[in-house]
Protein backbone atom coordinates (compact mmCIF):
# COMPACT_ATOMS: atom_id res chain seq x y z
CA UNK A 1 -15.35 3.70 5.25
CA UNK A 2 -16.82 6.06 2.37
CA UNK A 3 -18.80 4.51 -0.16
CA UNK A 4 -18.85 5.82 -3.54
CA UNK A 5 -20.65 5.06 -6.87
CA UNK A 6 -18.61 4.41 -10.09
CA UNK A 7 -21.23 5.62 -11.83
CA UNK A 8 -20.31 8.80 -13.24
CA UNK A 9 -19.92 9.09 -17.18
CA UNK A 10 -16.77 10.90 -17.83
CA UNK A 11 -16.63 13.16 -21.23
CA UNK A 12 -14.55 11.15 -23.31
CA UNK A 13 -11.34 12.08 -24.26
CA UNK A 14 -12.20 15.95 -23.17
CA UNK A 15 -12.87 14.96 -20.17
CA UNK A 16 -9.79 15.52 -16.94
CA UNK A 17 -7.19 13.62 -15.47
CA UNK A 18 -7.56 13.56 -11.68
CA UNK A 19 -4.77 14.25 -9.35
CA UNK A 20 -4.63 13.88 -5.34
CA UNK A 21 -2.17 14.56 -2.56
CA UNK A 22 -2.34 14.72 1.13
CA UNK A 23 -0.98 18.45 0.22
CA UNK A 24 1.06 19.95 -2.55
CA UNK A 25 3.27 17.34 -3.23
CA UNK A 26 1.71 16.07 -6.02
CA UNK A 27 2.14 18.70 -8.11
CA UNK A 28 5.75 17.68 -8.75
CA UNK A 29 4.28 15.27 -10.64
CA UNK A 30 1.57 17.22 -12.23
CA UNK A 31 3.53 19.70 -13.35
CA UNK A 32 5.53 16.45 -15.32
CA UNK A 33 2.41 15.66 -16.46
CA UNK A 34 1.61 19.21 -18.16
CA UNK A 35 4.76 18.99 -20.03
CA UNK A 36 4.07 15.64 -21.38
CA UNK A 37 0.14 16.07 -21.76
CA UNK A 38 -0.04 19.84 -22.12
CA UNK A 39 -3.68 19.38 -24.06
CA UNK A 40 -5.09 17.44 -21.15
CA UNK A 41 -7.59 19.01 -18.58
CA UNK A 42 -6.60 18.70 -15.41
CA UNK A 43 -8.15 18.05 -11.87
CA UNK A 44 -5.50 18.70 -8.55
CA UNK A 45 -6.84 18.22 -5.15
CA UNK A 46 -4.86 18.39 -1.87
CA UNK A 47 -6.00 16.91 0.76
CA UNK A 48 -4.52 19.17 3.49
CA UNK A 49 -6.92 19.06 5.82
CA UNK A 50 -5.59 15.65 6.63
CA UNK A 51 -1.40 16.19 5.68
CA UNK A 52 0.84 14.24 5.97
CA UNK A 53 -0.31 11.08 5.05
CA UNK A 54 2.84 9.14 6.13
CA UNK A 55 2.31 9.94 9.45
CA UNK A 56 -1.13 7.65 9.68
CA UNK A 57 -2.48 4.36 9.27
CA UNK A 58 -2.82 2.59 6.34
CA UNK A 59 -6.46 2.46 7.13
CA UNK A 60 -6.97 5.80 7.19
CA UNK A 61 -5.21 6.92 3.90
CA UNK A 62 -7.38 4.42 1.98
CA UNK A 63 -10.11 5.90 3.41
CA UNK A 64 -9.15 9.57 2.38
CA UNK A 65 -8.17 7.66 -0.96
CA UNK A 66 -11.16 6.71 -1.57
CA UNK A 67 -13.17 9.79 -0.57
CA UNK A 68 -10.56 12.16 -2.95
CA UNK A 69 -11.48 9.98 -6.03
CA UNK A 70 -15.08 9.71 -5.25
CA UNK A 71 -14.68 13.71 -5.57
CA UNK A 72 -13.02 13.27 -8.65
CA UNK A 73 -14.98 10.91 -10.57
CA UNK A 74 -18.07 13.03 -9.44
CA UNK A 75 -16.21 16.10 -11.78
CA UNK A 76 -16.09 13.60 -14.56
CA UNK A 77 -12.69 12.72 -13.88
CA UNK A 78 -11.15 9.77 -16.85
CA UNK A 79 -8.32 8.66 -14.68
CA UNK A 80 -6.50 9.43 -11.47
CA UNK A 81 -3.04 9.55 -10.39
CA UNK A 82 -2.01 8.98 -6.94
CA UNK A 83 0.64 11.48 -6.84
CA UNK A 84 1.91 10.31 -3.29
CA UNK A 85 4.26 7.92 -2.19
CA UNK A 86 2.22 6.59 0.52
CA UNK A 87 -1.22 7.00 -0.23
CA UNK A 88 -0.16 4.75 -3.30
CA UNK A 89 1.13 2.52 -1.22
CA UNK A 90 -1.56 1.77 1.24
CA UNK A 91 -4.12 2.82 -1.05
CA UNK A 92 -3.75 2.45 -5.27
CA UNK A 93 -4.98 -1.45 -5.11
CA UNK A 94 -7.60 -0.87 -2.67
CA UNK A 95 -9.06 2.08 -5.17
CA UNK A 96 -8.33 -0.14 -8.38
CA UNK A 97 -10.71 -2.96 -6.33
CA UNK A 98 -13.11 -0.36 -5.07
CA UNK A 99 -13.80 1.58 -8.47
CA UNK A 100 -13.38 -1.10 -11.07
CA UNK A 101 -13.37 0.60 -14.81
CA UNK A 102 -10.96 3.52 -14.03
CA UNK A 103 -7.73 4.11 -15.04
CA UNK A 104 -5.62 4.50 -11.70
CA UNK A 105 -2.15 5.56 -12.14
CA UNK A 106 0.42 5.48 -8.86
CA UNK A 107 3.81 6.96 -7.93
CA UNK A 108 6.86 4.96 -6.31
CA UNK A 109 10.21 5.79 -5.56
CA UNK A 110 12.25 5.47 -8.22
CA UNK A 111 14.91 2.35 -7.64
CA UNK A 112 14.54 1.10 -10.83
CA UNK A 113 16.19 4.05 -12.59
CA UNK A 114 18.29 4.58 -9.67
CA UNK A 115 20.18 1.24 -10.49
CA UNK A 116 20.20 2.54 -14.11
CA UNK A 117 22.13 5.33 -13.17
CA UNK A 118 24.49 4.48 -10.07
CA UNK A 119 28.48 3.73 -10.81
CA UNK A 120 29.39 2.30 -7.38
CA UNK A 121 25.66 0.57 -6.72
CA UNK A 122 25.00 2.14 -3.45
CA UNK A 123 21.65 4.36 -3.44
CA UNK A 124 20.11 6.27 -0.73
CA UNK A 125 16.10 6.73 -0.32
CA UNK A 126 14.38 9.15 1.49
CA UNK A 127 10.78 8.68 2.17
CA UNK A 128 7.90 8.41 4.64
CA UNK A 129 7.71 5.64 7.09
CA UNK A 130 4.53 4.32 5.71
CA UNK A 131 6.13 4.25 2.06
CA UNK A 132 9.51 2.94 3.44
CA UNK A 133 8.08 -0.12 5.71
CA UNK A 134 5.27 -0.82 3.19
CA UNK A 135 5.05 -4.24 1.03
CA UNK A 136 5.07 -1.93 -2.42
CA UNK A 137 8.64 -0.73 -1.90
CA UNK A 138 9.66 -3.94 -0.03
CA UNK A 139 8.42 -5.78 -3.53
CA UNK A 140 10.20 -2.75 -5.51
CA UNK A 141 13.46 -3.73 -3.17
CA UNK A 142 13.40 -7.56 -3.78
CA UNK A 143 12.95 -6.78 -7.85
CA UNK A 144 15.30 -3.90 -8.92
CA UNK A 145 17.83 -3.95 -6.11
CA UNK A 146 20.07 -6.85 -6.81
CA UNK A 147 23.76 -6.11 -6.66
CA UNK A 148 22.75 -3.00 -4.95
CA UNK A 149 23.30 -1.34 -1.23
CA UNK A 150 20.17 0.60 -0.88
CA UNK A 151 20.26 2.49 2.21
CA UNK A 152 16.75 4.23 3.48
CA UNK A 153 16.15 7.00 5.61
CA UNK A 154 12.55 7.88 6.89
CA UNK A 155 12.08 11.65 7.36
CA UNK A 156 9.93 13.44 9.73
CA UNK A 157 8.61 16.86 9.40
CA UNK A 158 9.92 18.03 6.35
CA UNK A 159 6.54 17.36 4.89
CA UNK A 160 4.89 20.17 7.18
CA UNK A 161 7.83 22.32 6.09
CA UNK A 162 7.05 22.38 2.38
CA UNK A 163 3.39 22.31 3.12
CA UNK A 164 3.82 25.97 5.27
CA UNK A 165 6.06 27.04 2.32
CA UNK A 166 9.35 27.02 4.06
CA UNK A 167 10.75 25.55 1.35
CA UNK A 168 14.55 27.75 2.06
CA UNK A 169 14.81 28.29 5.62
CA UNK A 170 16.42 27.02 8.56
CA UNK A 171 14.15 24.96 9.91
CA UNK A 172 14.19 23.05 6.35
CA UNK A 173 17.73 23.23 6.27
CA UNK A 174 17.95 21.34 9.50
CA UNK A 175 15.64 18.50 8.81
CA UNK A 176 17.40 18.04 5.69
CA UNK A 177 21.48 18.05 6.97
CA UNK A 178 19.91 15.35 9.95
CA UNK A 179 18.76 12.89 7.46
CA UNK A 180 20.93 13.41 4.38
CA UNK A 181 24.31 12.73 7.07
CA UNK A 182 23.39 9.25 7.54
CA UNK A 183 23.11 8.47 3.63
CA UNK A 184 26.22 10.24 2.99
CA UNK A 185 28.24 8.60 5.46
CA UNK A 186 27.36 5.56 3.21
CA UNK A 187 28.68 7.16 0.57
CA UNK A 188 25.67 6.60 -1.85
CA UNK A 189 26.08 7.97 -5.75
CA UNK A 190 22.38 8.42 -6.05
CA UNK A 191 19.56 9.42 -3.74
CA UNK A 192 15.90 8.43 -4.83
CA UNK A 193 13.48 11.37 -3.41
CA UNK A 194 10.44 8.53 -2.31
CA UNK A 195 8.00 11.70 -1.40
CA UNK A 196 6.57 13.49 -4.31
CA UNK A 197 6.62 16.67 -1.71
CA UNK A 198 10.69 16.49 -1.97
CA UNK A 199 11.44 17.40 -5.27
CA UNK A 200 9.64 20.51 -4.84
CA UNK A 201 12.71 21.55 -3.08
CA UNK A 202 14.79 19.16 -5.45
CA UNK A 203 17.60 21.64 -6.10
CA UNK A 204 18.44 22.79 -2.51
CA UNK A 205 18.65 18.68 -1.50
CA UNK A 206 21.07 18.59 -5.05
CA UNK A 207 23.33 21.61 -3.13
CA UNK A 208 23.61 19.66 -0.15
CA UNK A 209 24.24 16.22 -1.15
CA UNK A 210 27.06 17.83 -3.74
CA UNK A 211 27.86 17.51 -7.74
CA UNK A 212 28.73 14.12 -7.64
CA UNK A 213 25.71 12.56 -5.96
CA UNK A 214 22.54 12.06 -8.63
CA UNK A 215 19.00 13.67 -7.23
CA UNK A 216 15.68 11.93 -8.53
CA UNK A 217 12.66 11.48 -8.54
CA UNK A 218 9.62 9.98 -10.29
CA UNK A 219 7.38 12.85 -12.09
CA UNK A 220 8.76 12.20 -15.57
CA UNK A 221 8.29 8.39 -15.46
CA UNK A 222 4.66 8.54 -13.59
CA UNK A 223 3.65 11.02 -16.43
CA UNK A 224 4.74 8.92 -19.21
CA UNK A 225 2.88 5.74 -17.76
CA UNK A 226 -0.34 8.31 -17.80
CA UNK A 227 0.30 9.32 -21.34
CA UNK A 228 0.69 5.67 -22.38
CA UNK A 229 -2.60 4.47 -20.62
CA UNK A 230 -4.47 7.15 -21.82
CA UNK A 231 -2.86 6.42 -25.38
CA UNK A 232 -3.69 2.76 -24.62
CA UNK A 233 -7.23 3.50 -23.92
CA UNK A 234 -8.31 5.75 -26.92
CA UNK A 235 -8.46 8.93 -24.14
CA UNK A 236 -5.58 11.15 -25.08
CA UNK A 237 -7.53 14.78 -24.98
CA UNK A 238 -6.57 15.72 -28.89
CA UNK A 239 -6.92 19.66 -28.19
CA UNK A 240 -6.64 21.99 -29.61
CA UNK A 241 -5.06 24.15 -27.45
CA UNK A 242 -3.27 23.70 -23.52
CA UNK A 243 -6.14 22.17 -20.95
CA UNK A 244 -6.96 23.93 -17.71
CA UNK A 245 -6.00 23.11 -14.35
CA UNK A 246 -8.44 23.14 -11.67
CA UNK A 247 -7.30 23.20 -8.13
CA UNK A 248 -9.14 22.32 -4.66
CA UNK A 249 -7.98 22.20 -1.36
CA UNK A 250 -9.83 20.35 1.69
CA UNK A 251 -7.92 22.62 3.93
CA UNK A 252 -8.14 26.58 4.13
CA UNK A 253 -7.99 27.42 0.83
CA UNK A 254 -6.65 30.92 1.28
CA UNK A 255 -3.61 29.08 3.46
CA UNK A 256 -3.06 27.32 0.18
CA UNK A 257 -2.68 29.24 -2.64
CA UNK A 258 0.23 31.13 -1.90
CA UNK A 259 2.07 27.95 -1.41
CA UNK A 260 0.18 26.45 -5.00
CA UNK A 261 1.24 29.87 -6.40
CA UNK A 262 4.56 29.69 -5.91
CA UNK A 263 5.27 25.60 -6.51
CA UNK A 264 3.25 26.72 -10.01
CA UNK A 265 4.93 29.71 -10.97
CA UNK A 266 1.59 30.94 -11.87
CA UNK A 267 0.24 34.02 -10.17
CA UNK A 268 -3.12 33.81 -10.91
CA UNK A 269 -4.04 30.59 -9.81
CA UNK A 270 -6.84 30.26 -7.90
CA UNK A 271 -7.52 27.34 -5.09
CA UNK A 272 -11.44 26.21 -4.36
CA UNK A 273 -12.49 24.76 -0.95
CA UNK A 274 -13.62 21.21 -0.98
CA UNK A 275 -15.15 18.85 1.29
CA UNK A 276 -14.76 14.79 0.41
């Protein structure tokens, strides 16, 4: 497994906030994060050279876990979300153990405010089969679902979909009516997006599920929990002015941006090739 020295002294309160994905998932919850943090410097690396991660091993994705952060911390990076359902669960306590000192912040689906907000207590989850079978959201389950009929539906390729951009077509459509059915049939109140790549097509899932279903997802509440460690730890960046946003990709770059572009809104952005 990679090896990587904590030993990188990281600016101070200038310095970035680290973000990884197996892809562009993550910046669901970036983008959360800029609205919250706007002054903060920012760090986004998708890993989609190796995408999806819920498709592997455990082993694996704390290997790429570890390997993505090494590449952080080596840009001076002050803390890192995991902004990925499964890397954060096979992966967030093996990187708090491996590189002891910094501030690791991870994503999970979000049950807890899903039992906040359902009337008839039945809640639907989609997710990856590594986040769905793994002993994070089984703990998550056994505290915040009492009183509750949680339903879960693993999803297959509608990772890849977003990922290639098809974020309206038919293809997408498909993937989503097959696993949506089963949850409906339930008749869930509330469906818990337990992918960060899902709520990047958030409001198409909302027209399919219907007006009386509630859609969420966890970008909001992962970017508070940053703001309040960084708060916590004397490392808010204090400006003046918004941060910058630097992006890498361990894929083909070029393949990328278009796909950063439009998740981003922003035009201009430009996507860097990196190896880690």
């Amino acid at each position: 497994m990679t090896q990587v020295k904590n030993d990188a002294r990281p600016d101070g309160p200038t310095a970035p906030v680290g973000f990884f994905d197996s892809g562009v998932g993550g910046l669901t919850v970036l983008q959360a994060a800029r609205r919250i943090l706007p002054r903060e410097n920012m760090l986004y690396f998708a890993d989609s050279a190796h995408c999806p991660y819920g498709s592997k091993s455990a082993d694996f994705v704390r290997g790429r876990a570890l390997a993505v952060s090494g590449f952080l911390l080596e840009r001076g990076a002050k803390a890192i979300v995991v902004a990925c359902n499964s890397a954060s669960e096979a992966a967030l306590e093996f990187l708090r153990r491996s590189l002891p000192g910094l501030e690791f912040v991870g994503v999970e689906p979000a049950v807890k405010m899903a039992q906040r907000l359902s009337r008839n207590k039945k809640i639907g989850v989609l997710g990856t089969s590594l986040t769905l079978k793994g002993g994070r959201f089984s703990r998550l389950l056994e505290n915040f679902s009492s009183g509750m009929e949680v339903y879960t539906q693993p999803v297959a390729g509608l990772v890849e979909r977003i990922e290639a951009g098809g974020f309206a077509d038919r293809r997408t459509r498909s993937i989503l009516e097959k696993n949506l059915r089963p949850l409906l049939e339930k008749g869930i109140d509330t469906l818990v997006l337990g992918c960060t790549h899902y709520p990047v097509i958030k409001e198409r899932i909302a027209a399919l599920c219907g007006p009386r279903i509630e859609v969420i997802d966890t970008g909001e509440p992962v970017a508070r929990q940053l703001r309040r460690r960084l708060l916590a730890t004397g490392q808010l960046n204090p400006g003046p002015g918004p941060g910058r946003i630097d992006y890498f990709s361990s894929g083909d770059a070029r393949a990328a941006a278009p796909v950063l572009r439009a998740i981003m809104a922003d035009p201009e952005l430009t996507v860097s090739h990196a190896s880690a």
